[in-house]
Protein backbone atom coordinates (compact mmCIF):
# COMPACT_ATOMS: atom_id res chain seq x y z
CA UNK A 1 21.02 -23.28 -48.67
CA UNK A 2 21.67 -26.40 -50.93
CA UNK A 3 24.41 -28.77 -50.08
CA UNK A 4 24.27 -28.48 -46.61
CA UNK A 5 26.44 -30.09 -44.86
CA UNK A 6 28.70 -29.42 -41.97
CA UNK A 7 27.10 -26.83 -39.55
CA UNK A 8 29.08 -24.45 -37.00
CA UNK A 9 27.71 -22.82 -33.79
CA UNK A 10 29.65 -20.08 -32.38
CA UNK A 11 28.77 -19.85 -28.71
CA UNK A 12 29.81 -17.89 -25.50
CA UNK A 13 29.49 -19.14 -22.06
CA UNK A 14 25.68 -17.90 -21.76
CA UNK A 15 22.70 -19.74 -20.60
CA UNK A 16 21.12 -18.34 -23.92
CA UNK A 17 23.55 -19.89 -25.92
CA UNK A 18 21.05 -22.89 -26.21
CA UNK A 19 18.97 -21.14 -28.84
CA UNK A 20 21.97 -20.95 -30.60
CA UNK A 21 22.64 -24.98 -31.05
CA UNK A 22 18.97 -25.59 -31.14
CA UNK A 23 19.02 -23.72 -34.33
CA UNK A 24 22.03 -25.42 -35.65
CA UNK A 25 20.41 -29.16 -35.03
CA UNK A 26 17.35 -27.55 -36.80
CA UNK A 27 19.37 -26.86 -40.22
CA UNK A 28 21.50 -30.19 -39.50
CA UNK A 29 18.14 -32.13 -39.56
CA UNK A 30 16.89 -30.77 -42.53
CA UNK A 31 19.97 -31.56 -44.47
CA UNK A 32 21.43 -34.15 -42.47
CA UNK A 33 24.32 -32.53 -41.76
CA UNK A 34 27.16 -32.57 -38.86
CA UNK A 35 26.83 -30.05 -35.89
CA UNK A 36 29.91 -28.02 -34.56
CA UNK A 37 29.63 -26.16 -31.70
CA UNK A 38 32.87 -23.62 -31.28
CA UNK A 39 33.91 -21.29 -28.37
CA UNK A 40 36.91 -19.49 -28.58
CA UNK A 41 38.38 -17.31 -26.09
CA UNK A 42 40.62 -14.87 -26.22
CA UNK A 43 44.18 -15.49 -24.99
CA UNK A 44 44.97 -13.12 -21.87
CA UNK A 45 41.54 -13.65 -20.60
CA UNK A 46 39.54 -16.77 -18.52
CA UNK A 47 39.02 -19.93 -20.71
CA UNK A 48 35.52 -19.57 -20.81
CA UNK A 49 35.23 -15.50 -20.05
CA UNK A 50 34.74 -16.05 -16.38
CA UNK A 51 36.01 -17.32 -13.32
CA UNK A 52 33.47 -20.68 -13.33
CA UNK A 53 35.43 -21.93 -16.21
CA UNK A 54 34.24 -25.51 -15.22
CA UNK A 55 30.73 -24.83 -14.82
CA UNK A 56 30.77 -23.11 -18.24
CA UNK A 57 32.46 -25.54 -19.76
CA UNK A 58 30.45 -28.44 -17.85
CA UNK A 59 27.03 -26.11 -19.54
CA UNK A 60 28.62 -26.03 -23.34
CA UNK A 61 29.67 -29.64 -23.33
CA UNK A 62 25.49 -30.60 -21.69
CA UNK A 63 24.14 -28.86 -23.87
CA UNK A 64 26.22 -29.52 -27.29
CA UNK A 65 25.54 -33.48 -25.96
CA UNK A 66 21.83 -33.24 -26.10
CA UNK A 67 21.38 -32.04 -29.56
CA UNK A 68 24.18 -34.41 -30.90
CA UNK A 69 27.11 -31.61 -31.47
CA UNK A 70 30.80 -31.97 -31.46
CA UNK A 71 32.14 -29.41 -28.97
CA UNK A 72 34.88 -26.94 -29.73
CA UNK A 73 36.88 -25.07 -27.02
CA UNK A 74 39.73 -23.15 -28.20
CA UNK A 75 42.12 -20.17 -27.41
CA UNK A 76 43.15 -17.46 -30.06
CA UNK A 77 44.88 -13.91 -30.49
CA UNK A 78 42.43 -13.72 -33.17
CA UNK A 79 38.95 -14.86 -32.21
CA UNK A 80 37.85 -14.18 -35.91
CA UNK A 81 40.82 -15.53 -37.57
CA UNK A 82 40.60 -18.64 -35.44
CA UNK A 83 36.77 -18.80 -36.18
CA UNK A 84 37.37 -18.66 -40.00
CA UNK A 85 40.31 -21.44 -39.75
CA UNK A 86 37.81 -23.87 -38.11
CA UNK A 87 35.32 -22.98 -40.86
CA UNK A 88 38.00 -23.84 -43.30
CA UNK A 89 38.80 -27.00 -41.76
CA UNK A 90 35.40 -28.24 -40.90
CA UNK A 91 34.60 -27.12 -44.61
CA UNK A 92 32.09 -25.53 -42.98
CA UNK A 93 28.94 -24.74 -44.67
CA UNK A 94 27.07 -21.83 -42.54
CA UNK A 95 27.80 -20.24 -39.31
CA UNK A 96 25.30 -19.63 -36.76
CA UNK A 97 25.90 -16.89 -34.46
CA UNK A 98 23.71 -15.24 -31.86
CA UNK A 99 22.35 -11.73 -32.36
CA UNK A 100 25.23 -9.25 -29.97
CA UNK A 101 24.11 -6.95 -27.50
CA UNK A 102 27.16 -5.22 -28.32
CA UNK A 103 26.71 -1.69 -30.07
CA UNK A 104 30.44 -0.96 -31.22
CA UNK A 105 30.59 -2.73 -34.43
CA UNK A 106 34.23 -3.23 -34.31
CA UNK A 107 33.74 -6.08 -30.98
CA UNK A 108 30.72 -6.80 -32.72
CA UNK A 109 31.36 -10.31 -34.43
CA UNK A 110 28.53 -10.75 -36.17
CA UNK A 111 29.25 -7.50 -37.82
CA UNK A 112 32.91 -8.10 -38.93
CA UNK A 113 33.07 -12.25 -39.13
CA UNK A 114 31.38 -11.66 -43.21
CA UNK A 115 35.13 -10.24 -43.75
CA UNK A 116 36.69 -13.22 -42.47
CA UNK A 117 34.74 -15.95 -43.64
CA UNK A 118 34.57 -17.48 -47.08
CA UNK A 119 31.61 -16.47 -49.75
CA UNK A 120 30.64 -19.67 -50.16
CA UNK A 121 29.88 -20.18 -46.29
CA UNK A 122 26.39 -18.64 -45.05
CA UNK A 123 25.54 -16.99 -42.13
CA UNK A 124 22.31 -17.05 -39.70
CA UNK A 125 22.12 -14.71 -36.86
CA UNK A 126 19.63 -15.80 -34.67
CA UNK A 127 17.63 -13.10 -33.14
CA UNK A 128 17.89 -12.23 -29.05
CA UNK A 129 14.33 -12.81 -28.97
CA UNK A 130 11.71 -14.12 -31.73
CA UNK A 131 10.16 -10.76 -33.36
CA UNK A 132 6.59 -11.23 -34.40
């Protein structure tokens, strides 16, 4: 993971989500890098995936603020497409995303974002919980 850099966080709307960009500030430390912290949701659907679209919003923007992100909220056909766009942009350098709970790999995106992303752009998929 030389040449660190610029660091993105893809995040949902959960509570848990704050393992996500306490991982990210961990690898922007070490390389003093810059921390993005994305959510995109899907056009058709609730900003933020729910009906408390301000409290989840209000929870993404707390939390991105204490660990010294830039927050992201966007809207996209293509939640994969959009997530590989900001990558591009950002020149993003790795992605951290939260292990799904999902079992059909095709709405899995930790399964299917490898296809969409860059090769030179790693991935870190944080577990749901720490295995020993």
């Amino acid at each position: 993971m030389d040449g660190i850099q610029n660091i993105m966080v893809c995040v949902t709307t959960q509570k848990t989500c704050e393992r996500l960009i306490k991982r990210g500030a961990e690898i922007r430390d070490k390389h003093n890098g810059n921390l993005f912290v994305i959510h995109v949701a899907k056009e058709g659907k609730h900003f933020l995936g729910k009906e408390e679209d301000g409290e989840a919003l209000e929870y993404l923007f707390e939390e991105s603020k204490k660990y010294g992100a830039v927050l992201n909220v966007v809207r996209a056909h293509d939640v994969l497409e959009a997530l590989r766009t900001i990558a591009k942009k950002n020149e993003i350098n790795i992605i951290v995303l939260g292990e799904s709970y999902e079992n059909k790999k095709e709405k899995n995106i930790g399964s299917n974002i490898e296809k969409y992303i860059p090769e030179n752009i790693g991935l870190e998929i944080v577990p749901v919980k720490v295995r020993r």
